[in-house]
N, C-alpha and C. Protein backbone atom coordinates (compact mmCIF):
# COMPACT_ATOMS: atom_id res chain seq x y z
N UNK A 1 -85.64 21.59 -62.23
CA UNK A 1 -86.48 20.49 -61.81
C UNK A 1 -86.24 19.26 -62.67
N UNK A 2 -86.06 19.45 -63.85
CA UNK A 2 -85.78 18.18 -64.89
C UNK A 2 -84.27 17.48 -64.59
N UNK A 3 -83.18 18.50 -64.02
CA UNK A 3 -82.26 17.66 -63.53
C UNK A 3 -82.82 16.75 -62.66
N UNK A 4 -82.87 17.74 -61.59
CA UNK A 4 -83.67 17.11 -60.35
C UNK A 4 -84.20 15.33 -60.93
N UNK A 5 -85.10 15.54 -61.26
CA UNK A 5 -86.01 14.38 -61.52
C UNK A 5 -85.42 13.38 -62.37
N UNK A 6 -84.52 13.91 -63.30
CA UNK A 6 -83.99 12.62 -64.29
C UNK A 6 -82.68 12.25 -63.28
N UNK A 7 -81.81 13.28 -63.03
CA UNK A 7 -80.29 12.31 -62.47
C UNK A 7 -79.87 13.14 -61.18
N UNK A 8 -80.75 13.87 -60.53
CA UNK A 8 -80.68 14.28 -59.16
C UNK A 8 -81.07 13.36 -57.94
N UNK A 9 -80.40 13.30 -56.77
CA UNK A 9 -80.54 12.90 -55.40
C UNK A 9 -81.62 12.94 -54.30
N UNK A 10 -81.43 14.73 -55.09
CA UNK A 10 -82.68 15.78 -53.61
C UNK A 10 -83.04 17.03 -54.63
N UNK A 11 -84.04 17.58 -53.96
CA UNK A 11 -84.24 18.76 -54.58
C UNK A 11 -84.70 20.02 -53.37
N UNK A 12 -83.67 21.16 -53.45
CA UNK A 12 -83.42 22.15 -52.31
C UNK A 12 -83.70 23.35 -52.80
N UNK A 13 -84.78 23.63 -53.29
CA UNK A 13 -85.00 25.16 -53.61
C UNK A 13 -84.73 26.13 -52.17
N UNK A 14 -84.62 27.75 -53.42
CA UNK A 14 -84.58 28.41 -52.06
C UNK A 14 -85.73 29.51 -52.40
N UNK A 15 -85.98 30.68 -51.78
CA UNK A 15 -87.10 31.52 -52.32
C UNK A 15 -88.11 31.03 -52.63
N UNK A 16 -88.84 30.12 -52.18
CA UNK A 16 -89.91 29.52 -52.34
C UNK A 16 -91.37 29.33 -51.51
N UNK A 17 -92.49 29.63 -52.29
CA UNK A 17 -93.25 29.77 -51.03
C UNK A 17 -93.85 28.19 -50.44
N UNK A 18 -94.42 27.85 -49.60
CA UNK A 18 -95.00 26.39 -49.76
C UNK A 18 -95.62 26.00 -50.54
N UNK A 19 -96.76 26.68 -51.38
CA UNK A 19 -97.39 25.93 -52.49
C UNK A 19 -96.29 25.95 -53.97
N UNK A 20 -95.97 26.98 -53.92
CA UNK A 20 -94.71 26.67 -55.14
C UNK A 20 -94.20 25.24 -54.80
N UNK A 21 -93.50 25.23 -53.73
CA UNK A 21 -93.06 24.40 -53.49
C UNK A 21 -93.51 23.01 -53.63
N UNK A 22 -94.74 23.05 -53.54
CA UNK A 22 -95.74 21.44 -53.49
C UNK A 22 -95.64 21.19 -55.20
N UNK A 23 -96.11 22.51 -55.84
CA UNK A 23 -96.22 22.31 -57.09
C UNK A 23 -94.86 21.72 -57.83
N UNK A 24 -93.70 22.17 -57.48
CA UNK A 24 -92.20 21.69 -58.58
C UNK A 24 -92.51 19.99 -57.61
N UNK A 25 -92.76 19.62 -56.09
CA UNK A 25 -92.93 17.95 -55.87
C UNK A 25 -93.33 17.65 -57.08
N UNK A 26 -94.92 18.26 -57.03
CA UNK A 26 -95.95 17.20 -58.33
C UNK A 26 -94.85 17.24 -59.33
N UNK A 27 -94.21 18.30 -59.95
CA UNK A 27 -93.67 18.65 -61.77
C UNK A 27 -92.61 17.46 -61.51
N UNK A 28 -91.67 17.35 -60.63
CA UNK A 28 -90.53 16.54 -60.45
C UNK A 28 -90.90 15.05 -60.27
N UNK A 29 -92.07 14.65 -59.71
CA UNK A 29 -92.92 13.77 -59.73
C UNK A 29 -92.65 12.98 -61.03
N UNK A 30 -93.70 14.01 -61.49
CA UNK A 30 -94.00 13.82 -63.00
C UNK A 30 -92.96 13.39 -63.77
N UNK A 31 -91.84 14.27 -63.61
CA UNK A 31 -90.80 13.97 -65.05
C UNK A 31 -90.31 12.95 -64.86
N UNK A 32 -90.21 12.46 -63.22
CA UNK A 32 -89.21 10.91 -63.19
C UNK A 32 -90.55 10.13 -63.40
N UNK A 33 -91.38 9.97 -63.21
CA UNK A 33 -92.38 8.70 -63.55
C UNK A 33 -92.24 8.84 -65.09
N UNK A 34 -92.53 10.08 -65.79
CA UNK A 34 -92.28 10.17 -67.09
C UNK A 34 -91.28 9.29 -67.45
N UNK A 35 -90.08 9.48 -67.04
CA UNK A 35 -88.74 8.63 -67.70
C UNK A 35 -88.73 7.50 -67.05
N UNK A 36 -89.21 6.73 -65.99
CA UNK A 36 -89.46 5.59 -65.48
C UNK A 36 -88.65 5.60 -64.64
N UNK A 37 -88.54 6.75 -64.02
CA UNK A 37 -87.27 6.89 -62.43
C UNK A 37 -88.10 6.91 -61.47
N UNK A 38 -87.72 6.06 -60.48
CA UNK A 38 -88.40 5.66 -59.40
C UNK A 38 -87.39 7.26 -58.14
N UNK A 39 -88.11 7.95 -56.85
CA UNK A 39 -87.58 8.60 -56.39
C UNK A 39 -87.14 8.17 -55.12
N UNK A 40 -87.02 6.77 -55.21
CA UNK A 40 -86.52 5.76 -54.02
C UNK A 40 -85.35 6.44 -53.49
N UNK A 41 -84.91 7.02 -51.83
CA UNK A 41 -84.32 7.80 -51.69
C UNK A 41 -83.60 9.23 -52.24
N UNK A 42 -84.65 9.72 -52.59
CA UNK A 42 -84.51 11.51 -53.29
C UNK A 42 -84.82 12.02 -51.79
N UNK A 43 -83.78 12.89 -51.38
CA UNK A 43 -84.10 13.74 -50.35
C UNK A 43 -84.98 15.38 -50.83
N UNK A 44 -86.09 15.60 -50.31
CA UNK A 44 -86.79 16.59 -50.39
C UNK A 44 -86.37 17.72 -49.14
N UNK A 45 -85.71 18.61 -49.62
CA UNK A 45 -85.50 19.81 -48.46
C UNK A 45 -86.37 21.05 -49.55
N UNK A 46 -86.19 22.06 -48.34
CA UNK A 46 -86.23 23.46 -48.70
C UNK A 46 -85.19 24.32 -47.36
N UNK A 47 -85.06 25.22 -48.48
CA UNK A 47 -84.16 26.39 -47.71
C UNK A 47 -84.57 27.43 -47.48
N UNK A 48 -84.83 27.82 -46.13
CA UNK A 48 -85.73 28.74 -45.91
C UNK A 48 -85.09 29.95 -45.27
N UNK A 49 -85.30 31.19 -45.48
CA UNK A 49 -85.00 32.30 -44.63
C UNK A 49 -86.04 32.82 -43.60
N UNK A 50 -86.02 32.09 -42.31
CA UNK A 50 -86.76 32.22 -41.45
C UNK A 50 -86.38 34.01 -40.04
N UNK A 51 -87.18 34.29 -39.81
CA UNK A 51 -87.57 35.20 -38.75
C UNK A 51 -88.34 35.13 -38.18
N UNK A 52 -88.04 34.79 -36.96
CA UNK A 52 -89.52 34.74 -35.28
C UNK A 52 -89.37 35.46 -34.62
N UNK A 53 -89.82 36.46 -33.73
CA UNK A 53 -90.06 37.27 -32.94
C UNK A 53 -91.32 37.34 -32.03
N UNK A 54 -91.32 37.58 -31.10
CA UNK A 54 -92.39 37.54 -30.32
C UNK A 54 -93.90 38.74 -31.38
N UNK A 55 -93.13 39.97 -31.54
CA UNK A 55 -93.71 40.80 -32.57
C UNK A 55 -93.35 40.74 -33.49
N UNK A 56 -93.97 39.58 -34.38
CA UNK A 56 -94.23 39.38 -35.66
C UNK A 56 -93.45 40.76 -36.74
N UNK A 57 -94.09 41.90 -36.87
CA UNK A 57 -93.34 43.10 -37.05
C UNK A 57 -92.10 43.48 -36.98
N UNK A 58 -91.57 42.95 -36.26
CA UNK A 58 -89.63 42.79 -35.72
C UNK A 58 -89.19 41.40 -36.73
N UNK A 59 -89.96 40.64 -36.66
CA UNK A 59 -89.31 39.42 -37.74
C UNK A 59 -89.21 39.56 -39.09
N UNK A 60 -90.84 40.15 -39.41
CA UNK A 60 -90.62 40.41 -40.81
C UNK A 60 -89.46 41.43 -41.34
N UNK A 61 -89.61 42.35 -40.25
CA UNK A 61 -88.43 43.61 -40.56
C UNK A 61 -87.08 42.69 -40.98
N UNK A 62 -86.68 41.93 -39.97
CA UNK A 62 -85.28 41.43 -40.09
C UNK A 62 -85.35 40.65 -41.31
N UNK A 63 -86.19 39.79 -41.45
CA UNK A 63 -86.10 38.73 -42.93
C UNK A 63 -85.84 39.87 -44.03
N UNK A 64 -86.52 40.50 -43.96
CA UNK A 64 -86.58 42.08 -45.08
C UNK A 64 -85.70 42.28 -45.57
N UNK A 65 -85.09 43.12 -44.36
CA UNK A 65 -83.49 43.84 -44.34
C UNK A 65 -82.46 42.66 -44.62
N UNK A 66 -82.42 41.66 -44.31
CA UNK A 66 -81.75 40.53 -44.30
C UNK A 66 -81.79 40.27 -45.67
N UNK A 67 -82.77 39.78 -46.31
CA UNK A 67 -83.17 39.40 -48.08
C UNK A 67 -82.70 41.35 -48.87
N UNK A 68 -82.76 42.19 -48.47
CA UNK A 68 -82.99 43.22 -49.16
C UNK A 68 -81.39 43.67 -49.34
N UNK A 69 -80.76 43.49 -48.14
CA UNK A 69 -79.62 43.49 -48.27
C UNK A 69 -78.56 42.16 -49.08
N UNK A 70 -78.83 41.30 -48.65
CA UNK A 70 -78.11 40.06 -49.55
C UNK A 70 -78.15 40.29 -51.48
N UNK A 71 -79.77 40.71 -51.72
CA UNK A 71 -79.88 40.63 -53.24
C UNK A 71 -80.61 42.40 -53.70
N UNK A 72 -79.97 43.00 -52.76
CA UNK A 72 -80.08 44.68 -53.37
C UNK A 72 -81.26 44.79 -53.94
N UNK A 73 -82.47 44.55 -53.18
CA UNK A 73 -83.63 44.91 -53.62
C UNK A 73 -85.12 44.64 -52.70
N UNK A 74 -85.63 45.27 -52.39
CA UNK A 74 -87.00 45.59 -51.62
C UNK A 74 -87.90 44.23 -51.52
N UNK A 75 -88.29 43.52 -50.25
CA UNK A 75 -88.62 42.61 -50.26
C UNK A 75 -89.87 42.57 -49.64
N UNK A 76 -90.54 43.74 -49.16
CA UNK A 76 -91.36 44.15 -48.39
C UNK A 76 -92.60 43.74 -49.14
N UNK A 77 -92.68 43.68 -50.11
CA UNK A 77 -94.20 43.32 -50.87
C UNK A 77 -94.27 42.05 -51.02
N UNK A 78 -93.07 40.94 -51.13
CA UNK A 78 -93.44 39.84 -51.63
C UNK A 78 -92.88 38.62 -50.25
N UNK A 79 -92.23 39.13 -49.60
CA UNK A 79 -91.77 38.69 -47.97
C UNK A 79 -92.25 37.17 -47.89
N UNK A 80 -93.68 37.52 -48.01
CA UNK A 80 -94.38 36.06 -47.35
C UNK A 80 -94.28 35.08 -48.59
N UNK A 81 -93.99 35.08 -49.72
CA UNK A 81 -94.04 34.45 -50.67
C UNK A 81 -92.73 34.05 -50.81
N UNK A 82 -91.93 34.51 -50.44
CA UNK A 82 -90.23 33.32 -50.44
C UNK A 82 -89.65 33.33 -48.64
N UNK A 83 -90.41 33.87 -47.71
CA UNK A 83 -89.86 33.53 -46.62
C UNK A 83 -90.54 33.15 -45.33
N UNK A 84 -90.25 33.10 -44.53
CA UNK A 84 -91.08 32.24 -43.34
C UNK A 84 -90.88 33.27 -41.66
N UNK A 85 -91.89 34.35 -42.11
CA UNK A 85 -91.39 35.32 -40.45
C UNK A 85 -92.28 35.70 -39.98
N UNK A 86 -92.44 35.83 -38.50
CA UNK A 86 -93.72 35.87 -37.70
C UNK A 86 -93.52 35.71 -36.29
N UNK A 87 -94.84 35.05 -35.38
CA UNK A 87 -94.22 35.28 -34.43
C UNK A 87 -94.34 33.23 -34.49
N UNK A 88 -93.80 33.23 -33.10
CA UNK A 88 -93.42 31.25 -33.07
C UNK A 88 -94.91 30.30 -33.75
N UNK A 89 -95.95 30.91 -33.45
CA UNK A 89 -97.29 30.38 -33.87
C UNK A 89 -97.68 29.97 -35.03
N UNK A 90 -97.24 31.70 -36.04
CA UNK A 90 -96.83 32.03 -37.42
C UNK A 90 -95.99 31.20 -37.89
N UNK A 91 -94.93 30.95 -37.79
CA UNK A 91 -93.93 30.70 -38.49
C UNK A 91 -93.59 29.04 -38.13
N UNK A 92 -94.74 28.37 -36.90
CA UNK A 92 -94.53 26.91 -36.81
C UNK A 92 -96.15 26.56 -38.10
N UNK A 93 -96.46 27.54 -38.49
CA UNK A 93 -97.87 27.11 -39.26
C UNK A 93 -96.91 27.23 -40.73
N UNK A 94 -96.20 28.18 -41.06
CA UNK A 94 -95.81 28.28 -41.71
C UNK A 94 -94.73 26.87 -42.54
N UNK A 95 -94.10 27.05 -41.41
CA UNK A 95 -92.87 25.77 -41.32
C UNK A 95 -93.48 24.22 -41.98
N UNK A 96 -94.81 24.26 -41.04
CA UNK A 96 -95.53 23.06 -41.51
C UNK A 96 -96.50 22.86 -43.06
N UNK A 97 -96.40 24.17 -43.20
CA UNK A 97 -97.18 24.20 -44.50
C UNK A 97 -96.00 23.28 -45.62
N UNK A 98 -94.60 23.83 -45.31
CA UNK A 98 -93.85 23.22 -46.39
C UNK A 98 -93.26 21.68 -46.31
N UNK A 99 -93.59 21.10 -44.51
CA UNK A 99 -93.51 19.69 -44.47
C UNK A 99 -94.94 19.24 -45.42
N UNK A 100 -95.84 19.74 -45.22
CA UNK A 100 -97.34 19.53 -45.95
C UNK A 100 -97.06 19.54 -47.56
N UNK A 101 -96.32 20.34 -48.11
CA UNK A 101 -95.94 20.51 -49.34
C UNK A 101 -95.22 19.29 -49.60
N UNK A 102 -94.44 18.36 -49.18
CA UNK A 102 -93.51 17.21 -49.32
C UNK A 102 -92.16 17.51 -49.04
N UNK A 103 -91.98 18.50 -48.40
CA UNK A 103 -90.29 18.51 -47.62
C UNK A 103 -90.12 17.57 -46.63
N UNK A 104 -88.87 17.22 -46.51
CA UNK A 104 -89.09 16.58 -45.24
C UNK A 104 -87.67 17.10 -44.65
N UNK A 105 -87.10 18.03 -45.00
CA UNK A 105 -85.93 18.30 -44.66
C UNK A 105 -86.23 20.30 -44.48
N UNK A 106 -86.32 20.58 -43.66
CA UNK A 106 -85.71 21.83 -43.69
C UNK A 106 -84.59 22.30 -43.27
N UNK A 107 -84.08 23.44 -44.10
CA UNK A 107 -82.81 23.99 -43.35
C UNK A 107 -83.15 25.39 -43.58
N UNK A 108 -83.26 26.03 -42.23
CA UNK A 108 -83.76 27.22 -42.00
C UNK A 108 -82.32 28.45 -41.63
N UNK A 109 -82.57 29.49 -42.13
CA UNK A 109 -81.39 30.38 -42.07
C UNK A 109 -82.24 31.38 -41.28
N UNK A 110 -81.66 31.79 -39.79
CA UNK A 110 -82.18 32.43 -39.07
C UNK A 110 -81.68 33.91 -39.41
N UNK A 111 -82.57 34.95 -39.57
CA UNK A 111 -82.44 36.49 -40.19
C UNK A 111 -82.50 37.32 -39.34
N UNK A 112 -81.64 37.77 -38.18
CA UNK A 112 -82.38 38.80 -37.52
C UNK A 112 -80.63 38.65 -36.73
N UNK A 113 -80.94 39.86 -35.70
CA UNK A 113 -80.13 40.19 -34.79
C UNK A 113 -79.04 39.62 -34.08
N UNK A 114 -79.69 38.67 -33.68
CA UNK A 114 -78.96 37.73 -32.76
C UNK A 114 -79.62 35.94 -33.47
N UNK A 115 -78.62 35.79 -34.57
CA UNK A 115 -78.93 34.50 -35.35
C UNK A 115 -79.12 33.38 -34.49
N UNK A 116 -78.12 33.45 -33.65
CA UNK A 116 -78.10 31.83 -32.35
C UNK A 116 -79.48 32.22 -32.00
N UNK A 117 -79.55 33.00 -30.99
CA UNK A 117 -80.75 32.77 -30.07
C UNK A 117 -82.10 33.17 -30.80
N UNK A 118 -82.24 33.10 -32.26
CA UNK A 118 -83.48 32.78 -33.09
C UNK A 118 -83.41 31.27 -33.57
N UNK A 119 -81.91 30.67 -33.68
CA UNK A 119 -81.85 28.99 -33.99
C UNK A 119 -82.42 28.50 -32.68
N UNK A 120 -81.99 28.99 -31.74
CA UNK A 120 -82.40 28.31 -30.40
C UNK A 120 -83.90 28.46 -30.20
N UNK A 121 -84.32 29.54 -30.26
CA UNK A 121 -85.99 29.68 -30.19
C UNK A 121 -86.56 28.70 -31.51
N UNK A 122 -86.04 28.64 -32.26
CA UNK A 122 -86.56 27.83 -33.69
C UNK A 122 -86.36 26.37 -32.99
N UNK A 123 -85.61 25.76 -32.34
CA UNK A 123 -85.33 24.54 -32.16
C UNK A 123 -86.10 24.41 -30.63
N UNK A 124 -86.36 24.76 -29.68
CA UNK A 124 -87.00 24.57 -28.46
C UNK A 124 -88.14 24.89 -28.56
N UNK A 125 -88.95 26.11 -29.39
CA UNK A 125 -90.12 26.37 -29.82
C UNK A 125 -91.37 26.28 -30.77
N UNK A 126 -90.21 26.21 -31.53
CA UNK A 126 -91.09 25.55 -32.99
C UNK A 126 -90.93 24.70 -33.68
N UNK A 127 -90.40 24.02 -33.22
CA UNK A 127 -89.35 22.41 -33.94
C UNK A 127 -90.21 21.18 -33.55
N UNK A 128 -90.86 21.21 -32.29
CA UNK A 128 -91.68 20.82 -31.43
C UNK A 128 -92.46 20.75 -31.79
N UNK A 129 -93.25 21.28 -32.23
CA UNK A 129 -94.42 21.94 -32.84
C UNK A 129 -95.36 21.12 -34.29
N UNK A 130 -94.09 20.77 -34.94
CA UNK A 130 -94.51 20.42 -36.09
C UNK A 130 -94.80 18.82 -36.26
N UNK A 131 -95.88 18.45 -36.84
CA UNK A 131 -96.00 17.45 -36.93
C UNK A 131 -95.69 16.58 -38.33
N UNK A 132 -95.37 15.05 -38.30
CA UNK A 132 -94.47 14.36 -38.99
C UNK A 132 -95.55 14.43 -40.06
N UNK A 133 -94.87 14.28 -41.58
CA UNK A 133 -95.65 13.89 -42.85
C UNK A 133 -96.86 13.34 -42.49
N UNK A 134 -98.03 13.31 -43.10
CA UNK A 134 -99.11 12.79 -42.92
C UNK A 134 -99.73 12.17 -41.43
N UNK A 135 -99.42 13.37 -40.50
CA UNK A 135 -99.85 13.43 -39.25
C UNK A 135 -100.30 14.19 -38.92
């Protein structure tokens, strides 16, 4: 975050839940006002490992197996705290929690079966959905 804020562009965490996420805004905030850096074009993303399914239960599974397999370890207890899976309802409340946090960029990595046609449901279903910064 202290790069970030003293001689960084953007800041793109990944594994992150939305309020984490709000919290490193404020800290990164902080350190450039601290040093007298203005964040006049700093792009704010997050990187998200998203799963939608109609049964919620099928999404989380895939984000799971998806995270459990990539970093060899059980993701089942902490799931909702670095990822975004549910069903389209879930996961557009979700989505918006981290525009609410100060993202304004997401880039979502679709986890499940058939990756296209969860980008495609993510982009015709829940993309829609979300409303702009302070709206």
């Amino acid at each position: 975050m202290r790069r970030a804020a003293l001689l960084g562009d953007g800041w793109m965490p990944y594994l992150y839940s939305a309020d984490r996420y709000a919290r490193s805004v404020a800290r990164i905030e902080e350190l450039a006002g601290d040093a007298g850096r203005k964040l006049t074009g700093f792009r704010w993303l997050a990187y998200l490992m998203v799963g939608v399914d109609r049964d919620p239960r099928v999404a989380r599974r895939s984000v799971a197996r998806f995270l459990g397999d990539t970093y060899r370890q059980d993701f089942d207890a902490f799931l909702d705290r670095v990822a975004v899976a549910g069903d389209r309802d879930e996961v557009g409340e979700r989505l918006q929690a981290f525009v609410d946090a100060g993202a304004r960029h997401l880039v979502c990595l679709p986890c499940g079966a058939d990756p296209m046609a969860m980008a495609e449901q993510l982009l015709e279903e829940v993309a829609p959905r979300l409303a702009a910064p302070g709206g």
